[in-house]
N, C-alpha and C. Protein backbone atom coordinates (compact mmCIF):
# COMPACT_ATOMS: atom_id res chain seq x y z
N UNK A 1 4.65 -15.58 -10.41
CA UNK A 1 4.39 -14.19 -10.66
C UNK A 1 4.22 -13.49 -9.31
N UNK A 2 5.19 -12.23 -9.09
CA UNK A 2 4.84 -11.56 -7.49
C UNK A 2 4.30 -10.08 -8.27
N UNK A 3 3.54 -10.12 -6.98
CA UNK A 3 2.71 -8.65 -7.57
C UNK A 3 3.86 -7.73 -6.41
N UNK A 4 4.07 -6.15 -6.94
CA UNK A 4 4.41 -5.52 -6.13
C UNK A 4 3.61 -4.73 -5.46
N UNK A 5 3.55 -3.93 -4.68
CA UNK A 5 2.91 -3.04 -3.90
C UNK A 5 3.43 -1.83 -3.81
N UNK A 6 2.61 -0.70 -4.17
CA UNK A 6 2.70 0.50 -4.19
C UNK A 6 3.55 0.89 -2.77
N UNK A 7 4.12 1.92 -2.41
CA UNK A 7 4.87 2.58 -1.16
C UNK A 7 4.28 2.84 -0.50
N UNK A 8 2.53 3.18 -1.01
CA UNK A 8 1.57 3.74 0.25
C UNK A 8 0.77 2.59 0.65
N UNK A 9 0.91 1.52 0.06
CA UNK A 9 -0.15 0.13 0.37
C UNK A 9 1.10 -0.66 0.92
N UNK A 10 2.36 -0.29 1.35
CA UNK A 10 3.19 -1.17 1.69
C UNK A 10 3.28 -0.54 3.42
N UNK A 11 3.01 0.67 3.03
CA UNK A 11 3.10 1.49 4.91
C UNK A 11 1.43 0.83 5.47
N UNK A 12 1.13 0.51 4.31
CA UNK A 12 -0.45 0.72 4.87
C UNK A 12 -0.48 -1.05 6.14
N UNK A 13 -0.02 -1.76 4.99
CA UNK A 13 0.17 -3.26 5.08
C UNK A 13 0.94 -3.52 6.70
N UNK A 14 2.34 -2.85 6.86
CA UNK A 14 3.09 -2.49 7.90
C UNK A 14 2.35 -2.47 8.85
N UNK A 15 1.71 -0.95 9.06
CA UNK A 15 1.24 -0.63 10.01
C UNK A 15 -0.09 -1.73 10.69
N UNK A 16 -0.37 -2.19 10.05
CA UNK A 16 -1.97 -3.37 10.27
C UNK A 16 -1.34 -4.43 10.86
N UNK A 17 -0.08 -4.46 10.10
CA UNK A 17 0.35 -5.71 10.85
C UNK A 17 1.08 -5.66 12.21
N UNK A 18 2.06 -4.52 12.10
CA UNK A 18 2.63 -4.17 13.42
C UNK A 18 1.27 -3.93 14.78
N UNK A 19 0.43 -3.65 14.54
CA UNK A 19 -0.62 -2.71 15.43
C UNK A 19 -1.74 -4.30 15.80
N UNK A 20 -1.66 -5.09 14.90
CA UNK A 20 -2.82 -6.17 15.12
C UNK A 20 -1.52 -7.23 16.37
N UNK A 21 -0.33 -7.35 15.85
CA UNK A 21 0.52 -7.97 16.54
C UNK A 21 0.99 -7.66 17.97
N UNK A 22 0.72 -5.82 18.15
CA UNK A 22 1.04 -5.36 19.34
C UNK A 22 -0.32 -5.71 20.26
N UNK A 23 -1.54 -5.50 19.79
CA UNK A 23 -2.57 -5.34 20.28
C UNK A 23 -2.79 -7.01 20.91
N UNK A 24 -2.15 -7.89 19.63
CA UNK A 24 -2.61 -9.26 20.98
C UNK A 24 -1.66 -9.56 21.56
N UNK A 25 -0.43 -8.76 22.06
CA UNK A 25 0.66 -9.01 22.44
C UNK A 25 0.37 -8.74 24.27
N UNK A 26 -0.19 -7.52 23.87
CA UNK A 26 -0.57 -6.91 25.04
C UNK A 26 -1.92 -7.58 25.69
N UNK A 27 -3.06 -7.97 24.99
CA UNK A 27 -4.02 -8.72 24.73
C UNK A 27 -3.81 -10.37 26.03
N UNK A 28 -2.53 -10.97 25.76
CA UNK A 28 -2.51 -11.71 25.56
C UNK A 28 -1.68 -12.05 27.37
N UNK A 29 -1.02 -10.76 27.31
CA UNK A 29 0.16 -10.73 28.46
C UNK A 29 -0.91 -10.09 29.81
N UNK A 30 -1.69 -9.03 29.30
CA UNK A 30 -2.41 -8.71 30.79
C UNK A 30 -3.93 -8.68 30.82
N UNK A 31 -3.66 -9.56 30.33
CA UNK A 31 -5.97 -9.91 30.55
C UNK A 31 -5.50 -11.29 31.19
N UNK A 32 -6.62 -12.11 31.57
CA UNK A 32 -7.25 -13.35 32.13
C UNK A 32 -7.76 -13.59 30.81
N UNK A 33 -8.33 -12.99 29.91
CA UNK A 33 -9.34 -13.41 28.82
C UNK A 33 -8.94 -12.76 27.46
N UNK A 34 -7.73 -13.17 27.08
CA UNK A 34 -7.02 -12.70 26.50
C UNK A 34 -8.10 -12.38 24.99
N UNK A 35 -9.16 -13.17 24.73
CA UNK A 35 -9.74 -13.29 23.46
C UNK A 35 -10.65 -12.11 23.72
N UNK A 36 -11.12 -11.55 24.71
CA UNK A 36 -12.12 -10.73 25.09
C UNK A 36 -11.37 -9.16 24.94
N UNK A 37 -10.19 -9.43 25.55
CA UNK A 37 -9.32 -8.08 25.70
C UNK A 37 -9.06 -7.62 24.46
N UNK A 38 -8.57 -8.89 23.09
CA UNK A 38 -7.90 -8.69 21.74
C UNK A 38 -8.91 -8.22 21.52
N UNK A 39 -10.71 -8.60 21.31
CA UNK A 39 -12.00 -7.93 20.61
C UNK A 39 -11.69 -6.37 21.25
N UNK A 40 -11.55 -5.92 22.02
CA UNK A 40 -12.26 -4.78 22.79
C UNK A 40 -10.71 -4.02 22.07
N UNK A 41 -9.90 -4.18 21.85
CA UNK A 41 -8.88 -3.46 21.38
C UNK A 41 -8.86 -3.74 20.19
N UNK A 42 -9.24 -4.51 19.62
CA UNK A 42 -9.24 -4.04 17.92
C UNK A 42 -10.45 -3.27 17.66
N UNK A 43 -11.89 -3.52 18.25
CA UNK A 43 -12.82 -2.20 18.45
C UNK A 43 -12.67 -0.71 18.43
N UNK A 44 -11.61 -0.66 19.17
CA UNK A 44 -11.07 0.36 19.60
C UNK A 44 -10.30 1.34 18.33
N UNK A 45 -9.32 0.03 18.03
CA UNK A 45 -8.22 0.56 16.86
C UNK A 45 -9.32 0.80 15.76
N UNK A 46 -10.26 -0.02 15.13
CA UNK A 46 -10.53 0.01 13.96
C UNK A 46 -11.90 1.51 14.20
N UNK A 47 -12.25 1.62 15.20
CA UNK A 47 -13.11 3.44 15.51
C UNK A 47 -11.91 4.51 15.43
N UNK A 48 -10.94 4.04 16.02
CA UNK A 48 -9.88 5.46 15.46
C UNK A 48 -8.91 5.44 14.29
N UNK A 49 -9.43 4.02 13.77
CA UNK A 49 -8.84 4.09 11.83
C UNK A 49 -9.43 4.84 11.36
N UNK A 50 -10.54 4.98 11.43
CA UNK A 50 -12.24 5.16 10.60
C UNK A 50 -12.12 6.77 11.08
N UNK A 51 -11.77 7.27 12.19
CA UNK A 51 -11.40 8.41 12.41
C UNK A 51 -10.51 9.02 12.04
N UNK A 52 -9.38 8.59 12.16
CA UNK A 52 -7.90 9.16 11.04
C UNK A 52 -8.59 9.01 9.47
N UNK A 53 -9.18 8.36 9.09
CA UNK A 53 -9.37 8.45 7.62
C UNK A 53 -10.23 9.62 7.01
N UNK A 54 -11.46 9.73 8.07
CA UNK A 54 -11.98 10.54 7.75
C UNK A 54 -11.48 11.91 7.75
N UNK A 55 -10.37 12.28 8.72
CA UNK A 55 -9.89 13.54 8.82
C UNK A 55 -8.86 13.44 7.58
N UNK A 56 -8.31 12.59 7.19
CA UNK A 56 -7.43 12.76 6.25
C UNK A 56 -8.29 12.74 4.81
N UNK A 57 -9.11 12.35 4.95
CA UNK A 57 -9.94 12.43 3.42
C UNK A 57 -9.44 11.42 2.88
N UNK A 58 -9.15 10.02 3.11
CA UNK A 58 -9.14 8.91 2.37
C UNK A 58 -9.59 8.20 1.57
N UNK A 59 -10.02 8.52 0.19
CA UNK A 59 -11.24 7.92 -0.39
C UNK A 59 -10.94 6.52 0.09
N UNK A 60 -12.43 6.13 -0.11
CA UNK A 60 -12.52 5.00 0.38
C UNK A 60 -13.19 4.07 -1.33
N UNK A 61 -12.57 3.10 -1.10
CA UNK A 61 -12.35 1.97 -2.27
C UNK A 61 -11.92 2.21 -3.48
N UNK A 62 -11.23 3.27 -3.59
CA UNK A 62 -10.15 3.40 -4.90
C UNK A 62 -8.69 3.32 -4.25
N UNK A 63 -7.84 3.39 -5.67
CA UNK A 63 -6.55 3.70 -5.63
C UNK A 63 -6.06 2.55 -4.25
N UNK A 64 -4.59 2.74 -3.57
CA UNK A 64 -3.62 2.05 -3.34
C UNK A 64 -4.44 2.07 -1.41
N UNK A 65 -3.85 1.02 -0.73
CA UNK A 65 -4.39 0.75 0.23
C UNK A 65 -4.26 1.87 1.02
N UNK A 66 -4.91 2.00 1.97
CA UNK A 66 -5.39 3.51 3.19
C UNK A 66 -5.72 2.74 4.07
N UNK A 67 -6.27 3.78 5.02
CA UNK A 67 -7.03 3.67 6.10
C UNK A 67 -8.34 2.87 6.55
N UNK A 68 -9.31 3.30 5.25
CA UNK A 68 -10.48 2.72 5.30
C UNK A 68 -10.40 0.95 5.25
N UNK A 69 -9.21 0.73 4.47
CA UNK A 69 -9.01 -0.82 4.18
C UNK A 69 -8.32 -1.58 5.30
N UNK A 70 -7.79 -0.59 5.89
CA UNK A 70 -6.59 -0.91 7.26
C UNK A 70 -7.91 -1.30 8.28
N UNK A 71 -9.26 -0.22 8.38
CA UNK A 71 -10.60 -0.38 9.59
C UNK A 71 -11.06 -1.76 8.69
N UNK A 72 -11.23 -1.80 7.85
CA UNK A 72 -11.46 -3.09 7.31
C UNK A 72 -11.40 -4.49 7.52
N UNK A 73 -10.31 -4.51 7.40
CA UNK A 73 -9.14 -6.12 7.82
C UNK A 73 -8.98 -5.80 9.41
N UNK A 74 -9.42 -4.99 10.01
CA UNK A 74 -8.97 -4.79 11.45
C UNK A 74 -10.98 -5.34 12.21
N UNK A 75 -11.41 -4.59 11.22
CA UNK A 75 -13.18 -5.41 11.85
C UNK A 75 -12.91 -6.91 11.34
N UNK A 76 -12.05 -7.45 10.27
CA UNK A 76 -12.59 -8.55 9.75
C UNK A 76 -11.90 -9.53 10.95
N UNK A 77 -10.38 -9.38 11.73
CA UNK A 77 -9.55 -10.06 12.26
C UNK A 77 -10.87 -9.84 13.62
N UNK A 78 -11.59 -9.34 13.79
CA UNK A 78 -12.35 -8.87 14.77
C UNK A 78 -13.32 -9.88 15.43
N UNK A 79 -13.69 -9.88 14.12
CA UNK A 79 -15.09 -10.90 13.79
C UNK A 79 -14.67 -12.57 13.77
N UNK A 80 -13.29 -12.66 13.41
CA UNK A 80 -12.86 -14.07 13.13
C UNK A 80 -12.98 -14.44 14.73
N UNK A 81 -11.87 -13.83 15.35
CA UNK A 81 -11.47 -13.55 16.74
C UNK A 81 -12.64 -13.65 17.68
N UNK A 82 -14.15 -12.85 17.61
CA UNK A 82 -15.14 -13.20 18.71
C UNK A 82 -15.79 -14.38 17.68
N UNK A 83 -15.85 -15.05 16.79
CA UNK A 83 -16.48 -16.34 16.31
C UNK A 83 -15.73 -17.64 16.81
N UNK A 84 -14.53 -17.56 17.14
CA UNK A 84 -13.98 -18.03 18.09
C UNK A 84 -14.60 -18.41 19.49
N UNK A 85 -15.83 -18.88 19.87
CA UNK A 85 -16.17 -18.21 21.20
C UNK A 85 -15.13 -18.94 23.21
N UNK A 86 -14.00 -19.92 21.96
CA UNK A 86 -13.24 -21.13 23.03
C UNK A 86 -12.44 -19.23 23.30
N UNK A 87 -12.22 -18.79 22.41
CA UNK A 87 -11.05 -17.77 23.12
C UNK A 87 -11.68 -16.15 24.09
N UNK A 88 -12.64 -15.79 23.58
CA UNK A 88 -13.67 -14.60 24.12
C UNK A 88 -14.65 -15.01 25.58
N UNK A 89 -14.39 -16.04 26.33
CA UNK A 89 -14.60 -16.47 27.47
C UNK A 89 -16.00 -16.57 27.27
């Protein structure tokens, strides 16, 4: 059984993934401490999710994926990432 995904939880999905992939790309290529650099830039991204959402009026925990869920999974990859402590120096 595949579930489908709405058009706005499929941009939503996209974008989290393109943006978490760029961020340790870059993360990864010009730090020394690549695990320290990925925390401090997903910090970053997931304060100006939380900011785009709020200006857009995103409810938060209804209906099809947004913003608020995008700052979400972006604190959670966050938290995995500094519990890590072999990679955050």
């Amino acid at each position: 059984m595949t579930a489908r995904l709405d058009p706005a939880s499929a941009v939503t999905l996209k974008r989290f993934l393109l943006r978490v992939g760029l961020l340790g790309t870059f993360a990864v290529l010009l730090s020394r401490r690549p695990g320290g650099s990925f925390v401090g830039m997903i910090d970053l991204a997931a304060i100006i999710t939380c900011a785009c959402a709020i200006f857009a009026k995103d409810p938060a925990g209804r209906g099809p994926l947004n913003q608020w869920d995008e700052a979400l999974a972006l604190f959670g990859v966050r938290c995995l990432v500094a519990g890590m402590g072999m990679f955050t120096g």
